[in-house]
Every structure is written in structure tokens, then in C-alpha cells.
PDB file of N, CA and C in Angstrom:
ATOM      1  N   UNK A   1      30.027 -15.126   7.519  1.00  0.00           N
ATOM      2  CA  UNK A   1      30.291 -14.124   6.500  1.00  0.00           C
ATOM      3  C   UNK A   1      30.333 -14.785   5.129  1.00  0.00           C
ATOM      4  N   UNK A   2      30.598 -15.851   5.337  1.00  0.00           N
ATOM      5  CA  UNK A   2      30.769 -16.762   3.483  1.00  0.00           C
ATOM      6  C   UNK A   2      29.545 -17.251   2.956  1.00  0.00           C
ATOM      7  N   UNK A   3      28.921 -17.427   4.052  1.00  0.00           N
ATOM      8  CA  UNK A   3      27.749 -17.644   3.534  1.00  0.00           C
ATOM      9  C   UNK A   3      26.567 -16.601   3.224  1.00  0.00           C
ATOM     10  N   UNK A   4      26.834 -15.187   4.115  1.00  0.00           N
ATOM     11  CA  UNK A   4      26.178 -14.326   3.107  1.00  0.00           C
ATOM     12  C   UNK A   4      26.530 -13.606   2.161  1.00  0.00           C
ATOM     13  N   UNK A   5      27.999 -13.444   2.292  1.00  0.00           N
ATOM     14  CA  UNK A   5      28.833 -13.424   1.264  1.00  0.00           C
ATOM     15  C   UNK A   5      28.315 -14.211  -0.525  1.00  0.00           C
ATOM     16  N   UNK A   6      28.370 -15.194  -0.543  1.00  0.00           N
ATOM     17  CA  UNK A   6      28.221 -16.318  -1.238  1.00  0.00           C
ATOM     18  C   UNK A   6      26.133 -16.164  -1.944  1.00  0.00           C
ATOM     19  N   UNK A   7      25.635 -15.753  -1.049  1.00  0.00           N
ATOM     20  CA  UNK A   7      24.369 -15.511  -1.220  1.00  0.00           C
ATOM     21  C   UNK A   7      24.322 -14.246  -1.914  1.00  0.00           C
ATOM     22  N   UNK A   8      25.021 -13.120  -1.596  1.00  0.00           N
ATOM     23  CA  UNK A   8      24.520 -12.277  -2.209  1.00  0.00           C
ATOM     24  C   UNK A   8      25.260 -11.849  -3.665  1.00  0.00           C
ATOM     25  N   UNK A   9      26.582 -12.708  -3.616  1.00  0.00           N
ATOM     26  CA  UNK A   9      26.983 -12.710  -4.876  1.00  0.00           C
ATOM     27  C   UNK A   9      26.253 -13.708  -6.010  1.00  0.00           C
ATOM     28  N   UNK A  10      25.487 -14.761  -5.611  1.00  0.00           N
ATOM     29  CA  UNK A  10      24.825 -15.247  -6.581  1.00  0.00           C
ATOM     30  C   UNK A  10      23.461 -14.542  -6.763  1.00  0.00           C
ATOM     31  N   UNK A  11      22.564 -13.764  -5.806  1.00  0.00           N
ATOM     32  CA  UNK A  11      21.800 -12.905  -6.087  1.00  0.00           C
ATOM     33  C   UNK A  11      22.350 -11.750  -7.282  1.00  0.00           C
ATOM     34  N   UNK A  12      23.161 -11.507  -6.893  1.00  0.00           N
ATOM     35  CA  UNK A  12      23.775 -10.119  -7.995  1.00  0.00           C
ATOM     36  C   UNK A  12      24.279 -10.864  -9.411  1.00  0.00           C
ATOM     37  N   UNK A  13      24.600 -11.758  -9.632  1.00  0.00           N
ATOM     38  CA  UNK A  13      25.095 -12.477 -10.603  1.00  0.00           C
ATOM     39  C   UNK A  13      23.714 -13.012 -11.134  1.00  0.00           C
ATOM     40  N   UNK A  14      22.794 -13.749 -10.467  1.00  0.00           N
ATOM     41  CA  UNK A  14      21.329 -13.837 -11.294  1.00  0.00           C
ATOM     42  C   UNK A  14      20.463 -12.436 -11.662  1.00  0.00           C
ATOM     43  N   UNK A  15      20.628 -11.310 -11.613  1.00  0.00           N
ATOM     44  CA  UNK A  15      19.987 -10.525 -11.696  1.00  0.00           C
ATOM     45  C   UNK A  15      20.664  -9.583 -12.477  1.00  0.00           C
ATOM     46  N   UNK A  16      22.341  -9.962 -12.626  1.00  0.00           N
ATOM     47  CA  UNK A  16      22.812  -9.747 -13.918  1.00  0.00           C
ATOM     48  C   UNK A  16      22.432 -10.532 -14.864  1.00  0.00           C
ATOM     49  N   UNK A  17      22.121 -11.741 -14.824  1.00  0.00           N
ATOM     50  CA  UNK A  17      21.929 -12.677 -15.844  1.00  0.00           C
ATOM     51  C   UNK A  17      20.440 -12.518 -16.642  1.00  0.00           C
ATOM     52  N   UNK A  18      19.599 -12.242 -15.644  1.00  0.00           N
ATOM     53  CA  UNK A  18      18.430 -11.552 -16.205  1.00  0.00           C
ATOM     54  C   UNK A  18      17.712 -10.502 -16.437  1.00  0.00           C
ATOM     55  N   UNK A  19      19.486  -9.383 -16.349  1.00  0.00           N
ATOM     56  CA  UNK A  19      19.093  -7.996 -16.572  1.00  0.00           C
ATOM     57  C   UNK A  19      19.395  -8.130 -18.536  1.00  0.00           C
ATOM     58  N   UNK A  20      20.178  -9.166 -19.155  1.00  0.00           N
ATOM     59  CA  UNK A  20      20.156  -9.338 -20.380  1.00  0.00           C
ATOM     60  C   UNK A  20      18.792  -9.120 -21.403  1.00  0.00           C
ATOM     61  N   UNK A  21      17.647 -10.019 -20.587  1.00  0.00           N
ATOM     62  CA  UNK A  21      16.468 -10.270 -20.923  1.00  0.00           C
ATOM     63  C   UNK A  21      15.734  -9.220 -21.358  1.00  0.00           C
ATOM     64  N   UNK A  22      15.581  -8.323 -20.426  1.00  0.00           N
ATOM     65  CA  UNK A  22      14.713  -7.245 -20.606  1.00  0.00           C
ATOM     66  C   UNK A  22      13.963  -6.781 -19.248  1.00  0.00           C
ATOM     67  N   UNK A  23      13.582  -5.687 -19.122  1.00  0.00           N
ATOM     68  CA  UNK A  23      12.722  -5.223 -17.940  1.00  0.00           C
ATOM     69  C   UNK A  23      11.644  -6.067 -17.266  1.00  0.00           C
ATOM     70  N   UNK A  24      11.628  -6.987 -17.704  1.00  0.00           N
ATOM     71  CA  UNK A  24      10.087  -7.418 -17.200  1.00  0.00           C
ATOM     72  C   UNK A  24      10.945  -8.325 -16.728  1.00  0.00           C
ATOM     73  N   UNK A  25      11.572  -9.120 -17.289  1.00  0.00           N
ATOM     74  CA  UNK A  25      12.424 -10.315 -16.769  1.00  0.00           C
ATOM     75  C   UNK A  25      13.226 -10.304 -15.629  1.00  0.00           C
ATOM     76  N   UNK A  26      13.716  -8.817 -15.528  1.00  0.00           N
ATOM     77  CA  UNK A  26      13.989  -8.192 -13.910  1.00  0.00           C
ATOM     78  C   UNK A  26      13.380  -8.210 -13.204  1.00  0.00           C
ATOM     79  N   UNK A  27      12.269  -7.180 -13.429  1.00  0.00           N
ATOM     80  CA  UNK A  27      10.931  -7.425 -12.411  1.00  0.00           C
ATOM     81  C   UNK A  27      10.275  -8.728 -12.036  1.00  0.00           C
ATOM     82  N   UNK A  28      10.094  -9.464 -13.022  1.00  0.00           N
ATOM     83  CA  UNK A  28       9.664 -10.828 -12.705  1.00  0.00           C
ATOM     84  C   UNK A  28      10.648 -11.776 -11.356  1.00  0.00           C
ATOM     85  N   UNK A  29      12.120 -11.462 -11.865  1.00  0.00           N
ATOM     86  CA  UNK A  29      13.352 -12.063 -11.104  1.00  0.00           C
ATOM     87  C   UNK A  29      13.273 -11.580  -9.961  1.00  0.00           C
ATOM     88  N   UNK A  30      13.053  -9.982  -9.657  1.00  0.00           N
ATOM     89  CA  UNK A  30      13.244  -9.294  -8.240  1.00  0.00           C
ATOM     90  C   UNK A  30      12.033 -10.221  -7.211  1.00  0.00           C
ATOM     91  N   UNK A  31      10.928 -10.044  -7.995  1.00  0.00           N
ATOM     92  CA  UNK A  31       9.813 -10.572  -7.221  1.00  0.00           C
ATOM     93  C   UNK A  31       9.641 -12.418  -6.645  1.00  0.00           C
ATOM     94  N   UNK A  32       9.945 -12.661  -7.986  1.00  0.00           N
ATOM     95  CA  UNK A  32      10.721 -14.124  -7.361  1.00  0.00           C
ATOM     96  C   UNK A  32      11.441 -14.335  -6.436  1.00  0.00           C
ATOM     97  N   UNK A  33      12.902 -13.759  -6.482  1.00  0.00           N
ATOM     98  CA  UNK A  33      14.129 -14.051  -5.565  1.00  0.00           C
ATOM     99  C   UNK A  33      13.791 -12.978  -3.999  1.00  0.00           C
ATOM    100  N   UNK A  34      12.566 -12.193  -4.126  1.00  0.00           N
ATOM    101  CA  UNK A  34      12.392 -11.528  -2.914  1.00  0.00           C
ATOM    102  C   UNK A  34      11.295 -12.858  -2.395  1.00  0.00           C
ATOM    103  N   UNK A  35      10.491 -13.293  -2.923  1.00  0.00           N
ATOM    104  CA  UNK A  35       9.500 -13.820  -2.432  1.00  0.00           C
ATOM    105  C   UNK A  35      10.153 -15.242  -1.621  1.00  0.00           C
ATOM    106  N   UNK A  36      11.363 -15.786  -2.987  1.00  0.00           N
ATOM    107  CA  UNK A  36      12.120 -17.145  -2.284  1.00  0.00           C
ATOM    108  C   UNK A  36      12.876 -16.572  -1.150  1.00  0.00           C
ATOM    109  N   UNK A  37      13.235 -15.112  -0.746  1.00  0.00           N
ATOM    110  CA  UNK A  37      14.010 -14.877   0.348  1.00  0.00           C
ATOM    111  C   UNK A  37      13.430 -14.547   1.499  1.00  0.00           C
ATOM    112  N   UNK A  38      12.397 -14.847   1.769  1.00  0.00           N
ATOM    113  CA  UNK A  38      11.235 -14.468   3.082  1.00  0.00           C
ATOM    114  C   UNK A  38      11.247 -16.140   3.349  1.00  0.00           C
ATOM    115  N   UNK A  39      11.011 -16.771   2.401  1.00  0.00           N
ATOM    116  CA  UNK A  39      10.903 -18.496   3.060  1.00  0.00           C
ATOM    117  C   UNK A  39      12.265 -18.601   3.078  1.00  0.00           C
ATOM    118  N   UNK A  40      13.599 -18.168   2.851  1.00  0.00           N
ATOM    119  CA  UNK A  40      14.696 -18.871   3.617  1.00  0.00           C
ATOM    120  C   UNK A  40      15.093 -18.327   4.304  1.00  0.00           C
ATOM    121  N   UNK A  41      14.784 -16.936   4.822  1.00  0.00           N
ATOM    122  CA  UNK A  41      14.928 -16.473   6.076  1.00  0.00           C
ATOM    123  C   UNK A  41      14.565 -17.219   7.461  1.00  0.00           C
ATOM    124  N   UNK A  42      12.835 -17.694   6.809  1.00  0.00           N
ATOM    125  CA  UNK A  42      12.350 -17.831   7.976  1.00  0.00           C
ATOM    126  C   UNK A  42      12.616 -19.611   8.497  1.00  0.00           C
ATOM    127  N   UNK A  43      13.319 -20.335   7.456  1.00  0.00           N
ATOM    128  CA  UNK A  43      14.218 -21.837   7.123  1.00  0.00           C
ATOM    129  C   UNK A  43      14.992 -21.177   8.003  1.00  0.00           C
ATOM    130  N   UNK A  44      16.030 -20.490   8.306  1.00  0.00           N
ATOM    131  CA  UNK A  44      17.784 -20.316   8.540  1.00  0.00           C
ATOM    132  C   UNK A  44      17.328 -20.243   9.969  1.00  0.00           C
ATOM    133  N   UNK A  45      16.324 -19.659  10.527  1.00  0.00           N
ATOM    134  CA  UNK A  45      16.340 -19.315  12.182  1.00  0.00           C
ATOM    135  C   UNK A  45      16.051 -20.492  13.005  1.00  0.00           C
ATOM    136  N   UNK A  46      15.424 -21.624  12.294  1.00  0.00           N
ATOM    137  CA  UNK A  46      15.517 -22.538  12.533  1.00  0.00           C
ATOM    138  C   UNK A  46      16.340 -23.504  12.668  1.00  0.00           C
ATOM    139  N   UNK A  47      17.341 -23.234  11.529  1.00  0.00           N
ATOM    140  CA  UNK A  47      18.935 -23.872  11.277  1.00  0.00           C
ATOM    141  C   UNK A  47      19.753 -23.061  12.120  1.00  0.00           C
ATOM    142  N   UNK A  48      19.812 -22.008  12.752  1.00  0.00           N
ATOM    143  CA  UNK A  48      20.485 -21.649  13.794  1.00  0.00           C
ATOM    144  C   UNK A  48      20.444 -21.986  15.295  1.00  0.00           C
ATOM    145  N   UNK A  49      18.605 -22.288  15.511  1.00  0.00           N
ATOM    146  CA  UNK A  49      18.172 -22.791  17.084  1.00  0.00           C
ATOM    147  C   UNK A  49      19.153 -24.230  16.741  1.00  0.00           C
ATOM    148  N   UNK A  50      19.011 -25.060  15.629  1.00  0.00           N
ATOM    149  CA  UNK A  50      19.721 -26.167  15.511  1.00  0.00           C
ATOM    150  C   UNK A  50      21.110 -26.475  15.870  1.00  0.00           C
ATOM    151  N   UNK A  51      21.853 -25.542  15.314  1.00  0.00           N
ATOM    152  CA  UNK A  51      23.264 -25.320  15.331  1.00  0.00           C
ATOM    153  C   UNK A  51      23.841 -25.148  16.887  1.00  0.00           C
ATOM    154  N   UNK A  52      22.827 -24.484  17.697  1.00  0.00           N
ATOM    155  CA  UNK A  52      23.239 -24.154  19.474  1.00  0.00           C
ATOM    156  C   UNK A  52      22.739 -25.321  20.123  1.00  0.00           C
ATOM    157  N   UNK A  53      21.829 -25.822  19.721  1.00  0.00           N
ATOM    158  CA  UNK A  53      21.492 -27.391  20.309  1.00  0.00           C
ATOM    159  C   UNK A  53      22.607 -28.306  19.870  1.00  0.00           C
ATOM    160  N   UNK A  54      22.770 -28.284  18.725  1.00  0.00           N
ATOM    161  CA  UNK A  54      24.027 -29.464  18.717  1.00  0.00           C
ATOM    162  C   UNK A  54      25.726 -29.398  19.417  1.00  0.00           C
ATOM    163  N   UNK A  55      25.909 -27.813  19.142  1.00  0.00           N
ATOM    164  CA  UNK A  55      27.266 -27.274  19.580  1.00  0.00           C
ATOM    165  C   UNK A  55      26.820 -27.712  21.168  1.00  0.00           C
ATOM    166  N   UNK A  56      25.900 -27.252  22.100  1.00  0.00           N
ATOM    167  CA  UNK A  56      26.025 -27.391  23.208  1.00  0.00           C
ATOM    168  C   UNK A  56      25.866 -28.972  23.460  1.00  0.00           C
ATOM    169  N   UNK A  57      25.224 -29.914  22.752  1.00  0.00           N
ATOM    170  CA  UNK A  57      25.218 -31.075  23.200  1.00  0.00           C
ATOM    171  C   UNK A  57      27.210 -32.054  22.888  1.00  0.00           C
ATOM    172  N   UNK A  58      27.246 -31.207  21.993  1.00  0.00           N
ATOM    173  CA  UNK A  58      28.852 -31.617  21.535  1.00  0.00           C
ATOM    174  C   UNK A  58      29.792 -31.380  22.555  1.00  0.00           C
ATOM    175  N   UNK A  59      29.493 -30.151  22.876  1.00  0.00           N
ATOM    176  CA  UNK A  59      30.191 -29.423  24.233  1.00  0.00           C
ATOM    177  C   UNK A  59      30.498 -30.469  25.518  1.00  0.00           C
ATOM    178  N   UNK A  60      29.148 -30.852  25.658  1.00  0.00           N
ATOM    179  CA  UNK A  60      28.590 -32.010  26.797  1.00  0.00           C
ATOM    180  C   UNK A  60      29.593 -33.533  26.177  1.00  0.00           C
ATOM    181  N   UNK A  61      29.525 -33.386  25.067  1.00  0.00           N
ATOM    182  CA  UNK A  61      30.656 -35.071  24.324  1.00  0.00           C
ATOM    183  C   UNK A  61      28.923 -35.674  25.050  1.00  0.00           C
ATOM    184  N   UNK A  62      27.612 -35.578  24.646  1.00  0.00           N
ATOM    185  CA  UNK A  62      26.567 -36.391  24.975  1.00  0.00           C
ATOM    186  C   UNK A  62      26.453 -36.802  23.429  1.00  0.00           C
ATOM    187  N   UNK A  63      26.810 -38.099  22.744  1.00  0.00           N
ATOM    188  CA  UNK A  63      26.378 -38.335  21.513  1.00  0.00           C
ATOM    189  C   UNK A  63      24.807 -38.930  20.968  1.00  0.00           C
ATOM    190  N   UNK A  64      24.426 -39.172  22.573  1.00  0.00           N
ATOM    191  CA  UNK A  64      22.995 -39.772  22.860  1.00  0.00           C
ATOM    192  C   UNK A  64      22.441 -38.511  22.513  1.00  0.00           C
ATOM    193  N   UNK A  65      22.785 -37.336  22.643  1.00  0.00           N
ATOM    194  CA  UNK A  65      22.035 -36.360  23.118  1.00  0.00           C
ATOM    195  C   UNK A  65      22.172 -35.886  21.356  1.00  0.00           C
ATOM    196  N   UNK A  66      23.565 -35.724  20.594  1.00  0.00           N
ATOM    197  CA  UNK A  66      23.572 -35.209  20.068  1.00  0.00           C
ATOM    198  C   UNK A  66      22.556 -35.877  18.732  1.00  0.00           C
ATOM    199  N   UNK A  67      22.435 -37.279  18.638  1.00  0.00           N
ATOM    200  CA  UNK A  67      21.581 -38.076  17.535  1.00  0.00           C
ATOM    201  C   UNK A  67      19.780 -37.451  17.680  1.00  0.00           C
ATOM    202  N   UNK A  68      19.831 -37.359  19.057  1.00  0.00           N
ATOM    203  CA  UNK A  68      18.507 -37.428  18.991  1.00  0.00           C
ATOM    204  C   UNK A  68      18.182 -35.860  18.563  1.00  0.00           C
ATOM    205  N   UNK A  69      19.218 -34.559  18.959  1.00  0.00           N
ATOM    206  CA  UNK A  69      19.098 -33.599  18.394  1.00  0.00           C
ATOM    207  C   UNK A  69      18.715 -33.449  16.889  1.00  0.00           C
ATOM    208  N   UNK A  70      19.832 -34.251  16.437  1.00  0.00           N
ATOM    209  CA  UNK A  70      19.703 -34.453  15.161  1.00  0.00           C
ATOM    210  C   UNK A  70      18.646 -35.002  13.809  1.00  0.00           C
ATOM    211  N   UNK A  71      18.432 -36.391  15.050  1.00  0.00           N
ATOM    212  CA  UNK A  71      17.116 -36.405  13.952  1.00  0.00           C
ATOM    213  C   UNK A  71      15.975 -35.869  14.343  1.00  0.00           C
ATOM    214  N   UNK A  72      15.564 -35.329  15.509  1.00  0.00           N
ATOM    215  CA  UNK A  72      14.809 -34.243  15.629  1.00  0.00           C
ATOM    216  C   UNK A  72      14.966 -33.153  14.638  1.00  0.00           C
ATOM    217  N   UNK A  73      15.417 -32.450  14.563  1.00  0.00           N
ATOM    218  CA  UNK A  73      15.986 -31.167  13.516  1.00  0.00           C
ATOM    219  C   UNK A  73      15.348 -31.762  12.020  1.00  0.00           C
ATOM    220  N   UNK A  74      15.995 -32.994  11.930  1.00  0.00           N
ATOM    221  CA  UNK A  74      15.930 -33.784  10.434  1.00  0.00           C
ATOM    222  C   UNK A  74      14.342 -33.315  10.271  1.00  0.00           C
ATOM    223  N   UNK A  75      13.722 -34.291  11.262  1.00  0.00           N
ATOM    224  CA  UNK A  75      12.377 -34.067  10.901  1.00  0.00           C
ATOM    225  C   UNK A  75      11.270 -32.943  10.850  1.00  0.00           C
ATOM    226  N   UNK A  76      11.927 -32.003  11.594  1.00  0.00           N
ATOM    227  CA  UNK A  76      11.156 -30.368  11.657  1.00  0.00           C
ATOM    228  C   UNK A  76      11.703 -30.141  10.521  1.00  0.00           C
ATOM    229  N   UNK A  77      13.200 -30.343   9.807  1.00  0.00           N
ATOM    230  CA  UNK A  77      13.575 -29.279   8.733  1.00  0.00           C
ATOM    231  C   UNK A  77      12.588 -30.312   7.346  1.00  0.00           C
ATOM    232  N   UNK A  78      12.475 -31.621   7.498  1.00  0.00           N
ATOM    233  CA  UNK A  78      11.302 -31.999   6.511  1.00  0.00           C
ATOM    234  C   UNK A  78      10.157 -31.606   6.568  1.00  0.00           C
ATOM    235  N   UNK A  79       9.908 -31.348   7.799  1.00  0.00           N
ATOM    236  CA  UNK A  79       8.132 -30.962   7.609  1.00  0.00           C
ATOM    237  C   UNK A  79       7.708 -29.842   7.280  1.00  0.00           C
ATOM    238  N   UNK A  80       9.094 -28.442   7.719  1.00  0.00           N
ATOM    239  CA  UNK A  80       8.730 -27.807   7.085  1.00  0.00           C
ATOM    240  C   UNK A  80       9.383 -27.355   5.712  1.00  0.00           C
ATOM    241  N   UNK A  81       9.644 -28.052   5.353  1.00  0.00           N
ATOM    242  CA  UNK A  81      10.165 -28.101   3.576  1.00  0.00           C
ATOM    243  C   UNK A  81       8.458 -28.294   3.137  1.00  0.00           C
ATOM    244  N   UNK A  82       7.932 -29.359   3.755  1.00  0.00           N
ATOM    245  CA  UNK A  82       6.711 -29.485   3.101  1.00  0.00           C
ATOM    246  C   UNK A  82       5.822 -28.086   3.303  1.00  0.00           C
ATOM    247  N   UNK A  83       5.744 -27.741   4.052  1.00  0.00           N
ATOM    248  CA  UNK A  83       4.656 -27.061   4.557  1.00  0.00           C
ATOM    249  C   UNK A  83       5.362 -25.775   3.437  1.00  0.00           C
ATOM    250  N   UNK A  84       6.146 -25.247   3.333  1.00  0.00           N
ATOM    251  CA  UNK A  84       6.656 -23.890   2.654  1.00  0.00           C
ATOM    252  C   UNK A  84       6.290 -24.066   1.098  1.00  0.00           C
ATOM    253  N   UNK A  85       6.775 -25.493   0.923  1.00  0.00           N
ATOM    254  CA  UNK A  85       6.510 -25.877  -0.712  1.00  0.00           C
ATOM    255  C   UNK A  85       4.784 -25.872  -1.339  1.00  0.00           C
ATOM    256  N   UNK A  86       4.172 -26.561   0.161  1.00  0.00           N
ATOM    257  CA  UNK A  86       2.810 -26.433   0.126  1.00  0.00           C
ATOM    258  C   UNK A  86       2.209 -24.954  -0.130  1.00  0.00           C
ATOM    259  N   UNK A  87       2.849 -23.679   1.084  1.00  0.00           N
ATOM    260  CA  UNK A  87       2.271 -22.567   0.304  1.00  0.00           C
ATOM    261  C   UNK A  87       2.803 -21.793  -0.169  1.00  0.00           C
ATOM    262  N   UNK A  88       4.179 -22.108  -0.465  1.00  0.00           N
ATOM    263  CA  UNK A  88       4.667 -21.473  -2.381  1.00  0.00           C
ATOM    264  C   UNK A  88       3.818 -21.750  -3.588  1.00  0.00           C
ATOM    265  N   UNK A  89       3.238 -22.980  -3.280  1.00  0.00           N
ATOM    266  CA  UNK A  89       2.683 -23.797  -4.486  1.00  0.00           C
ATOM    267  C   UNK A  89       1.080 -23.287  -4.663  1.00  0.00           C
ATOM    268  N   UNK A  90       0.720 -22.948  -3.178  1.00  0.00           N
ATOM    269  CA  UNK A  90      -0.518 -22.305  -3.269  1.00  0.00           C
ATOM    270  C   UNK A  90      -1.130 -21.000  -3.660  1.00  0.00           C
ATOM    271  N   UNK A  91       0.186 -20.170  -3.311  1.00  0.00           N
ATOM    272  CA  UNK A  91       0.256 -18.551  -3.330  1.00  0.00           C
ATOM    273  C   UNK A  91       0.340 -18.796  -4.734  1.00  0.00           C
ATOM    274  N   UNK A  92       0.848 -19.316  -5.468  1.00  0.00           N
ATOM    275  CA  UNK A  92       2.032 -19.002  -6.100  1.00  0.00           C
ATOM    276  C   UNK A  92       1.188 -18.350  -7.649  1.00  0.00           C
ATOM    277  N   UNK A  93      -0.339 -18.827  -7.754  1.00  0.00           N
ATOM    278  CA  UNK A  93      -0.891 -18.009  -8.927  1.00  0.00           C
ATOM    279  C   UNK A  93      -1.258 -16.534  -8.490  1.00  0.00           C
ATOM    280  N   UNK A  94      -1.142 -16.531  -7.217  1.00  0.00           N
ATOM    281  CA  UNK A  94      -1.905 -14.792  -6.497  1.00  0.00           C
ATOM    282  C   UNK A  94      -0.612 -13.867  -5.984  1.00  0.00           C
ATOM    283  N   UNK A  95       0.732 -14.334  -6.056  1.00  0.00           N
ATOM    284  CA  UNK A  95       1.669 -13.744  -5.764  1.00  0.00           C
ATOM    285  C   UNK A  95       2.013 -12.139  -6.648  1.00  0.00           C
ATOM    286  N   UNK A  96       1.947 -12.641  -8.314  1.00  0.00           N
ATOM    287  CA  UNK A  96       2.146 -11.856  -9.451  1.00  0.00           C
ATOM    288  C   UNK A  96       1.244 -10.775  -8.541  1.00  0.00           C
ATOM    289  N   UNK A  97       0.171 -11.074  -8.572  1.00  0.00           N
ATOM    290  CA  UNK A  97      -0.546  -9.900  -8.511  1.00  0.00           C
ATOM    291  C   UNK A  97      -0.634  -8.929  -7.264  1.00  0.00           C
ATOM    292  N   UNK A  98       0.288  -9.356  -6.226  1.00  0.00           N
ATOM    293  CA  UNK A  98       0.691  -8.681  -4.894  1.00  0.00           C
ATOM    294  C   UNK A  98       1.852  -7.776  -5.132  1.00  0.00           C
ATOM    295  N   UNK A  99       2.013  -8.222  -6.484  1.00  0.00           N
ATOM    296  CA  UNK A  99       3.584  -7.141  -6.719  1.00  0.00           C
ATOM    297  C   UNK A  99       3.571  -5.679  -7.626  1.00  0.00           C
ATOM    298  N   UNK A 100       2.658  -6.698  -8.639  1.00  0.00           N
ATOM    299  CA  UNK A 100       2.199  -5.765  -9.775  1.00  0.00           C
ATOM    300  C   UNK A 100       1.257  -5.708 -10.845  1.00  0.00           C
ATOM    301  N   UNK A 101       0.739  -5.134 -11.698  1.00  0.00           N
ATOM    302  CA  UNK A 101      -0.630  -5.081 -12.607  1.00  0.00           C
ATOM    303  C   UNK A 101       0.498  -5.042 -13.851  1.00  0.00           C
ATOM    304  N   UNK A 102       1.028  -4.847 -13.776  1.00  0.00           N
ATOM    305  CA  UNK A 102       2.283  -5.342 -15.018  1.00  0.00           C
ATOM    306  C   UNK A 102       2.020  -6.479 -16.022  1.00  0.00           C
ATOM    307  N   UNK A 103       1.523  -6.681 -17.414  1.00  0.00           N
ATOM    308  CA  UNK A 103       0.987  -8.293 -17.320  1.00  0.00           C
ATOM    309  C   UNK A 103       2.482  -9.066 -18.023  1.00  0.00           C
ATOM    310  N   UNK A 104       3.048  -8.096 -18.815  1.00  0.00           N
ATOM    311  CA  UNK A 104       4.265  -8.609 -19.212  1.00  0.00           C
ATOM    312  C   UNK A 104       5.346  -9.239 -18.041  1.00  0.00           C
ATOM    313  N   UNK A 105       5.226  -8.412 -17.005  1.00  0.00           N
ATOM    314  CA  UNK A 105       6.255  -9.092 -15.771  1.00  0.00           C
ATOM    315  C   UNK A 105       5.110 -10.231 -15.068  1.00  0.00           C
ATOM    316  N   UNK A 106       3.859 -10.220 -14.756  1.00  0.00           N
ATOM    317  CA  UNK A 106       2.862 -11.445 -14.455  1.00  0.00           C
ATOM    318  C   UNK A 106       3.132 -12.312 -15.311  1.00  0.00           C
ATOM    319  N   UNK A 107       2.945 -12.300 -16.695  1.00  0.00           N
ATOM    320  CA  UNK A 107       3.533 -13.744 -17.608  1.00  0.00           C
ATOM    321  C   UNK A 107       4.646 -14.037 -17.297  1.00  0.00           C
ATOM    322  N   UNK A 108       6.147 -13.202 -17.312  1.00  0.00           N
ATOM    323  CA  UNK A 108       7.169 -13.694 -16.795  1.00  0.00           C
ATOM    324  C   UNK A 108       7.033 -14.317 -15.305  1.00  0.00           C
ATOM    325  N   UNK A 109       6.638 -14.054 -14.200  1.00  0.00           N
ATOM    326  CA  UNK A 109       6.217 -14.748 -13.013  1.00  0.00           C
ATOM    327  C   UNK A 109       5.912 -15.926 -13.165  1.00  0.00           C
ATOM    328  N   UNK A 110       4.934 -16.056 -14.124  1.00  0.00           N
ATOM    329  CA  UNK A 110       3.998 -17.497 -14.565  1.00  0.00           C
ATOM    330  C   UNK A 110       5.168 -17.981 -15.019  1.00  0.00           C
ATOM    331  N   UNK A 111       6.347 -18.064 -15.715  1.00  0.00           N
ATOM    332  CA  UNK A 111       7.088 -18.767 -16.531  1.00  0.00           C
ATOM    333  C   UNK A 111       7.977 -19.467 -15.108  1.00  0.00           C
ATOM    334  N   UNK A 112       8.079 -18.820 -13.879  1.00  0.00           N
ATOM    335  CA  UNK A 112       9.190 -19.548 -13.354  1.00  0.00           C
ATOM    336  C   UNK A 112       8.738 -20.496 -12.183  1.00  0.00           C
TER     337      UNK A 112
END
């Protein structure tokens, strides 16, 4: 609960912060912080298969079991850091235009 707690109060608090700006700067923000919230959705389900592998190896007191869990995890949660950053970075000029023909909120897109 604190942690979605905690998430969605800094969502609401950035989107106060860039409801100051102006309309486009919203729109630009919504589309951003929706687009960053599909890649940490699909990050967290992974950090959860993690979390039942380790609790149950803890369970067991297997610390053999629990390292190798661990840096297993380590290295899936690096590779796919890469791989997400890879196609954030790729999408990321064709995104604007999946949202909207807006060019004032597309330049704001481009800015972040």
C-alpha cells in the first residue's frame, strides 16, 4: 500500500507542478508519465516473481539458494533496464505522434 500510495502521490504532485505551465505542458506530462507507466508496470511483475523466489528460498534458510536467486534477478533486472531504455530511446521521436497532432504539446514531448 506505501508504495502505491507513494506513487500516486508523486504522480498527482507532478502534474500539479506542471499544471502551473500551461495546457500543453499537461498534455505533454500526461503522455510522458502514462508512457513511463506501461514500462514500470511491466519492470514490477518481474520484481514480484523475484520477491516469491527469494521469500521462499529464505523460508528454506538455503543462502546458496538465496545468492544465486539473487544475482540471477540482478542480471535479468539489468538486461532489461537495457532493453526498455533501448526502446524508450527508439520510440521515443514517434511516441508524440501516437498521442496527438497537437504540435505545441509534440514540442513539449520533444523537451523531456
Amino acid at each position: 500500500i506505501l508504495k502505491q500510495g507513494s506513487l500516486l502521490f508523486t504522480w498527482a504532485y507532478a502534474t500539479k507542478s506542471a499544471a502551473k505551465f500551461g495546457a500543453a505542458q499537461v498534455a505533454a506530462h500526461q503522455v510522458a508519465l502514462s508512457f513511463w507507466m506501461v514500462f514500470a508496470y511491466i519492470l514490477d511483475a518481474v520484481s514480484v516473481s523475484a520477491q516469491i523466489l527469494l521469500s521462499k528460498a529464505r523460508t528454506r534458510k538455503s543462502v546458496d539458494e538465496v545468492r544465486s536467486v539473487t544475482k540471477y534477478m540482478t542480471s535479468v533486472a539489468v538486461i532489461q533496464g537495457l532493453i526498455i531504455t533501448l526502446i524508450i530511446a527508439g520510440l521515443a521521436p514517434y511516441v508524440p505522434s501516437f498521442f496527438t497532432t497537437d504540435e505545441a504539446v509534440i514540442a513539449q514531448l520533444k523537451t523531456l
